[in-house]
N, C-alpha and C. Protein backbone atom coordinates (compact mmCIF):
# COMPACT_ATOMS: atom_id res chain seq x y z
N UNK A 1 6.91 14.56 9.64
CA UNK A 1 5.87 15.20 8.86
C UNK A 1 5.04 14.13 8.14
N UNK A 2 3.61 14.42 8.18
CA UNK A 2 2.57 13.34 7.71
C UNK A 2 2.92 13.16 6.46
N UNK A 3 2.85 12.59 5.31
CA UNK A 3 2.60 12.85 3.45
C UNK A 3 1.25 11.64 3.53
N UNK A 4 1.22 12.09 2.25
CA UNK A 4 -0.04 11.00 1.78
C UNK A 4 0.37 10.21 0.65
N UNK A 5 0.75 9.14 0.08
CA UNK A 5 0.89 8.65 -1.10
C UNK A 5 -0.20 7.70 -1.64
N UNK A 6 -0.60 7.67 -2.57
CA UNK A 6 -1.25 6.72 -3.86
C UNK A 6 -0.66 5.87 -4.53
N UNK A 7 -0.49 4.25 -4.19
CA UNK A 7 0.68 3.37 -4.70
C UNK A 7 -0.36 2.50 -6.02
N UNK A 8 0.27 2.61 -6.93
CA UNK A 8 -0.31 1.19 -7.61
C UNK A 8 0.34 0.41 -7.80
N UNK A 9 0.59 -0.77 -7.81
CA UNK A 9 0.65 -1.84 -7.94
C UNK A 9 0.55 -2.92 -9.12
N UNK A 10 1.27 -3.36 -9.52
CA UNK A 10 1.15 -4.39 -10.89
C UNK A 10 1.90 -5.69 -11.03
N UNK A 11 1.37 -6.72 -11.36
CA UNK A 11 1.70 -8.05 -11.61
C UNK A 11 0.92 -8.96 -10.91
N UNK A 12 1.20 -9.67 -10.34
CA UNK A 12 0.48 -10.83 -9.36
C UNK A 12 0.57 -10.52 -8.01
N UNK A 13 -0.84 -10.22 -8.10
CA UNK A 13 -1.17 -9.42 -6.84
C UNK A 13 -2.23 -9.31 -6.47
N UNK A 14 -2.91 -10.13 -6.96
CA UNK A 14 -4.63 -10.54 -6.15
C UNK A 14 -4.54 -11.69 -6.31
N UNK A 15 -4.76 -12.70 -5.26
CA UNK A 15 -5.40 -14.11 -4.85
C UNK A 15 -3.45 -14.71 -4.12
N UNK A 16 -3.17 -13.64 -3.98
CA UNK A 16 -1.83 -13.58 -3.30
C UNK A 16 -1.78 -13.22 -1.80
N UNK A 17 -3.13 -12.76 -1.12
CA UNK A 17 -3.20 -12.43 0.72
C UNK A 17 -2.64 -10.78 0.26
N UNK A 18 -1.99 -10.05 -0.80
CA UNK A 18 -1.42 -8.98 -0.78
C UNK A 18 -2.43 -8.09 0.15
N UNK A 19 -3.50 -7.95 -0.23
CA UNK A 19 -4.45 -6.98 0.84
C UNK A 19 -4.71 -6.86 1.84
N UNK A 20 -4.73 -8.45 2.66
CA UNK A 20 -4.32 -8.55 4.10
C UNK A 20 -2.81 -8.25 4.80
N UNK A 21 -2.04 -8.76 3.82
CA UNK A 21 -0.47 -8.53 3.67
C UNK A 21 0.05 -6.99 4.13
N UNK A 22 -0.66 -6.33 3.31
CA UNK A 22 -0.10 -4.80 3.47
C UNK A 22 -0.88 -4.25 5.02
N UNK A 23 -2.05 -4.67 4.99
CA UNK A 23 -2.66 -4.23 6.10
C UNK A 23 -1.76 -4.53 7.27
N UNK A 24 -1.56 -5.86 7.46
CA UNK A 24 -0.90 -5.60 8.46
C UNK A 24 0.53 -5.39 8.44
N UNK A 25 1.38 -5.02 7.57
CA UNK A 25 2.79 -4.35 7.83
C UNK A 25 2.11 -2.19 7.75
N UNK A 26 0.87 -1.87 7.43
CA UNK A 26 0.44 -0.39 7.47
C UNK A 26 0.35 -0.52 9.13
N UNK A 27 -0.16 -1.46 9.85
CA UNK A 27 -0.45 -1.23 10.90
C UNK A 27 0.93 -1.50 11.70
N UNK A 28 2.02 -2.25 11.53
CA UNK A 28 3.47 -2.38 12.02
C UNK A 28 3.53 -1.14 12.07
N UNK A 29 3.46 -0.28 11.06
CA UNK A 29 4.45 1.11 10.70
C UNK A 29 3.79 2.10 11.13
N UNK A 30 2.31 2.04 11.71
CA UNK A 30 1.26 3.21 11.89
C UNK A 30 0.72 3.97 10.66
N UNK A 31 0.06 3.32 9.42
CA UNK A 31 0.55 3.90 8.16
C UNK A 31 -1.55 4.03 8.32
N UNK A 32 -2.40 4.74 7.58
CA UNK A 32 -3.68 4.65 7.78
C UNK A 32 -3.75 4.93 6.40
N UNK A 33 -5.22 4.25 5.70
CA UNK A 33 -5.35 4.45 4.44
C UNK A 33 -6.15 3.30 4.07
N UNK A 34 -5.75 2.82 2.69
CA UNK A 34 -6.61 1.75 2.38
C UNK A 34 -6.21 1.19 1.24
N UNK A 35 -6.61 0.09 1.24
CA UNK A 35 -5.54 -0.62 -0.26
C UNK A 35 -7.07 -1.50 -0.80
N UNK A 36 -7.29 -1.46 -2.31
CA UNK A 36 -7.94 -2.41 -2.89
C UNK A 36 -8.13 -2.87 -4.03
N UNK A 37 -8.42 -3.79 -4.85
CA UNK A 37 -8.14 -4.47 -5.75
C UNK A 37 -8.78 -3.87 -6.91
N UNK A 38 -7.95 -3.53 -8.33
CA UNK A 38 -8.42 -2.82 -9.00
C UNK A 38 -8.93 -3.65 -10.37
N UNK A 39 -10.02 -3.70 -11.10
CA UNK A 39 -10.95 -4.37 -12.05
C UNK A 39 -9.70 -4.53 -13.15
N UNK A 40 -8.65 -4.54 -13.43
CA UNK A 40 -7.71 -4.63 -14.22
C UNK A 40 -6.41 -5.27 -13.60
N UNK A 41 -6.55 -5.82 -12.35
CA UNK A 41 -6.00 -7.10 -11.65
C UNK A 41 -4.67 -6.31 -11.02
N UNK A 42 -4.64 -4.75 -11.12
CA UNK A 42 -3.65 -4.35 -10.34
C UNK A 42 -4.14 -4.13 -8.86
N UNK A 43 -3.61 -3.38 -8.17
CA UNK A 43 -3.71 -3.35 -6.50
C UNK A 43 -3.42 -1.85 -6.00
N UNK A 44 -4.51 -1.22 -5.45
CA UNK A 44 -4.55 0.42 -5.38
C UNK A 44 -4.28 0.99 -3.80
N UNK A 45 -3.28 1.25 -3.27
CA UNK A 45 -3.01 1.61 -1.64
C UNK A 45 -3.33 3.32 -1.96
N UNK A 46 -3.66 3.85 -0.60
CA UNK A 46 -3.51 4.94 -0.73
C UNK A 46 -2.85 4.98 1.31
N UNK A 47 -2.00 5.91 1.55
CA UNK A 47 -0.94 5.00 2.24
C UNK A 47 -0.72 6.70 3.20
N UNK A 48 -1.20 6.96 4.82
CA UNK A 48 -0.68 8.18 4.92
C UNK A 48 -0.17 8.03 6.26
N UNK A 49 1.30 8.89 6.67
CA UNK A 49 1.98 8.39 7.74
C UNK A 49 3.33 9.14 7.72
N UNK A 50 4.23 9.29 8.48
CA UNK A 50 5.72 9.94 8.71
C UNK A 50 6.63 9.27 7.38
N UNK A 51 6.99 10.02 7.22
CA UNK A 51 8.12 9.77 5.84
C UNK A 51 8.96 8.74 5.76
N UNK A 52 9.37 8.34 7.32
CA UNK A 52 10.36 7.03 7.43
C UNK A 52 9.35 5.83 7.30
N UNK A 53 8.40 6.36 7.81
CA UNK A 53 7.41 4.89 7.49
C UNK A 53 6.81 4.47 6.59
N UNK A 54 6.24 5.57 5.93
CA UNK A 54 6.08 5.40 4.38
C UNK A 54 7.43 4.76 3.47
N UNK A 55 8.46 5.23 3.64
CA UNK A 55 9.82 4.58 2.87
C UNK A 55 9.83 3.20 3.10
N UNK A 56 9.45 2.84 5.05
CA UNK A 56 9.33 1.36 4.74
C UNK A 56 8.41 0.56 4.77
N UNK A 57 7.04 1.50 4.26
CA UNK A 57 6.27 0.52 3.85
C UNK A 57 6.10 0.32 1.82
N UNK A 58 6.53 1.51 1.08
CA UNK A 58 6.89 1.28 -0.07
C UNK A 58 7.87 0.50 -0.37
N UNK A 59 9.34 0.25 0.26
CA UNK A 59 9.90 -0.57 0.00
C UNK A 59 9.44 -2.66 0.29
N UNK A 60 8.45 -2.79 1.40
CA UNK A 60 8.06 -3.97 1.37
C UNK A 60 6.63 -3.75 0.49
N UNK A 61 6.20 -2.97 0.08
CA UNK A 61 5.35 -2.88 -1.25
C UNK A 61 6.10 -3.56 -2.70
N UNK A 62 7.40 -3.18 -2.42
CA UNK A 62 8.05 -3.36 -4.04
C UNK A 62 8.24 -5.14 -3.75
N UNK A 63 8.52 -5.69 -2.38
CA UNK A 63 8.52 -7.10 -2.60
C UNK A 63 7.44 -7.69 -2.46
N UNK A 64 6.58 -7.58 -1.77
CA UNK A 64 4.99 -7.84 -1.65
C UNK A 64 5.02 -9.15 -0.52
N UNK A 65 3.67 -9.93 -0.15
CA UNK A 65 4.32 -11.10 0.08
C UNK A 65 4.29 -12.61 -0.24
N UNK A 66 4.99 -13.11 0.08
CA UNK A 66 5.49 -14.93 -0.42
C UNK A 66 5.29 -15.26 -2.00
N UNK A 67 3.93 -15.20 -2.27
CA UNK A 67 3.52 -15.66 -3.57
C UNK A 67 3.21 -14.46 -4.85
N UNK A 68 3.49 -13.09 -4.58
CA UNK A 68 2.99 -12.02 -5.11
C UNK A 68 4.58 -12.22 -6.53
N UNK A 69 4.42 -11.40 -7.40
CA UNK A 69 5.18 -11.14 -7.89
C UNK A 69 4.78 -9.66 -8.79
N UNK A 70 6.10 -8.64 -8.17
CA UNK A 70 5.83 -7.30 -8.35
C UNK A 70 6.25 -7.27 -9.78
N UNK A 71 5.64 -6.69 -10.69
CA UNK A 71 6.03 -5.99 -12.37
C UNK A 71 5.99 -4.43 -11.73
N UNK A 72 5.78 -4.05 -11.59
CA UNK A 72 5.52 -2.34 -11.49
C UNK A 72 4.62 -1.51 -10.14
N UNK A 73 5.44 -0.52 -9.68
CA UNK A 73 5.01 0.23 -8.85
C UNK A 73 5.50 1.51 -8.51
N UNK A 74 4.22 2.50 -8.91
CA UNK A 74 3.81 3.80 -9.06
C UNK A 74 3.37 4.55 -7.54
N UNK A 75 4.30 5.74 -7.55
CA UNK A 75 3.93 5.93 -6.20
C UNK A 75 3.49 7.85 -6.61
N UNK A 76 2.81 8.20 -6.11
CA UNK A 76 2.48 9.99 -6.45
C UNK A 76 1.94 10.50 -5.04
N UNK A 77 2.54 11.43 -4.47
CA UNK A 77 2.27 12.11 -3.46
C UNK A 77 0.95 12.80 -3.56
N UNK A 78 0.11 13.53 -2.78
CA UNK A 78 -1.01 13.94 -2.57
C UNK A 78 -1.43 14.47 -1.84
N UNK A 79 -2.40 15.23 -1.59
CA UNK A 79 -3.01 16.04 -0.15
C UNK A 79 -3.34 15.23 0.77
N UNK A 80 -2.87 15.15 2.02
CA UNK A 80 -3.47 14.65 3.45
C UNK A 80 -5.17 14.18 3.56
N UNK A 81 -5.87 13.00 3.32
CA UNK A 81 -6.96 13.05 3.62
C UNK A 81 -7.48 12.98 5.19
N UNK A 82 -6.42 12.56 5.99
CA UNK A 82 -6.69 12.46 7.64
C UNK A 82 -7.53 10.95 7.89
N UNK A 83 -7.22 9.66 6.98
CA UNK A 83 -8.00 8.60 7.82
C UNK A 83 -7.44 8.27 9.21
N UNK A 84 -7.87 7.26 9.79
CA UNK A 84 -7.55 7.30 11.12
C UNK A 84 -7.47 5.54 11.50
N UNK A 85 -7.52 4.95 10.21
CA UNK A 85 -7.18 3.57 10.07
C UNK A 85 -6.46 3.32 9.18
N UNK A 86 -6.17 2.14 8.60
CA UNK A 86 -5.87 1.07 7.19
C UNK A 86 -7.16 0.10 6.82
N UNK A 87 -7.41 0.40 5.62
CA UNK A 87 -8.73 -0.38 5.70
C UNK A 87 -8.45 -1.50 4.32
N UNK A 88 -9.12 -2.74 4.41
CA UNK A 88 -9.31 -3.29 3.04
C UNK A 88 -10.61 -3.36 2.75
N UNK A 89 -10.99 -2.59 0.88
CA UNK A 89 -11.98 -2.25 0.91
C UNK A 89 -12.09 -3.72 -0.67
């Protein structure tokens, strides 16, 4: 079954590749949506895809990669918007 989630993101997490980073583990997992950098230096996914894949793309969300360092991450379910990619905006 599809879900849709809305992740935010907090700590060091821009000028870290995180946006290219996620893109391509959304596209490992078949995950479509879009992740982008928010004016208060957190990091905004919105993330939609089968439930097992979403689990493992939130869980390599919580480690991020190489140089990122995660403080906090917020995840809230949501209505299906139907993208048909992963985008970085």
């Amino acid at each position: 079954m599809v879900k849709h989630l809305n992740i935010i993101i907090t700590g060091r997490v821009q000028g870290v590749f995180f946006r290219h980073f996620s893109e391509r583990e959304a596209q490992k997992l078949d995950i479509k949506g879009l992740v982008k950098n928010l004016p208060d230096g957190s990091l905004y996914i919105e993330a939609e895809g089968e439930k097992e894949n979403l689990d493992k793309f939130t869980k390599w969300c919580k480690k991020g990669p190489k140089f990122a360092k995660i403080e906090q991450i917020k995840t809230s379910e949501t209505p299906i918007k139907n993208y048909n990619k992963f985008s970085i905006i």
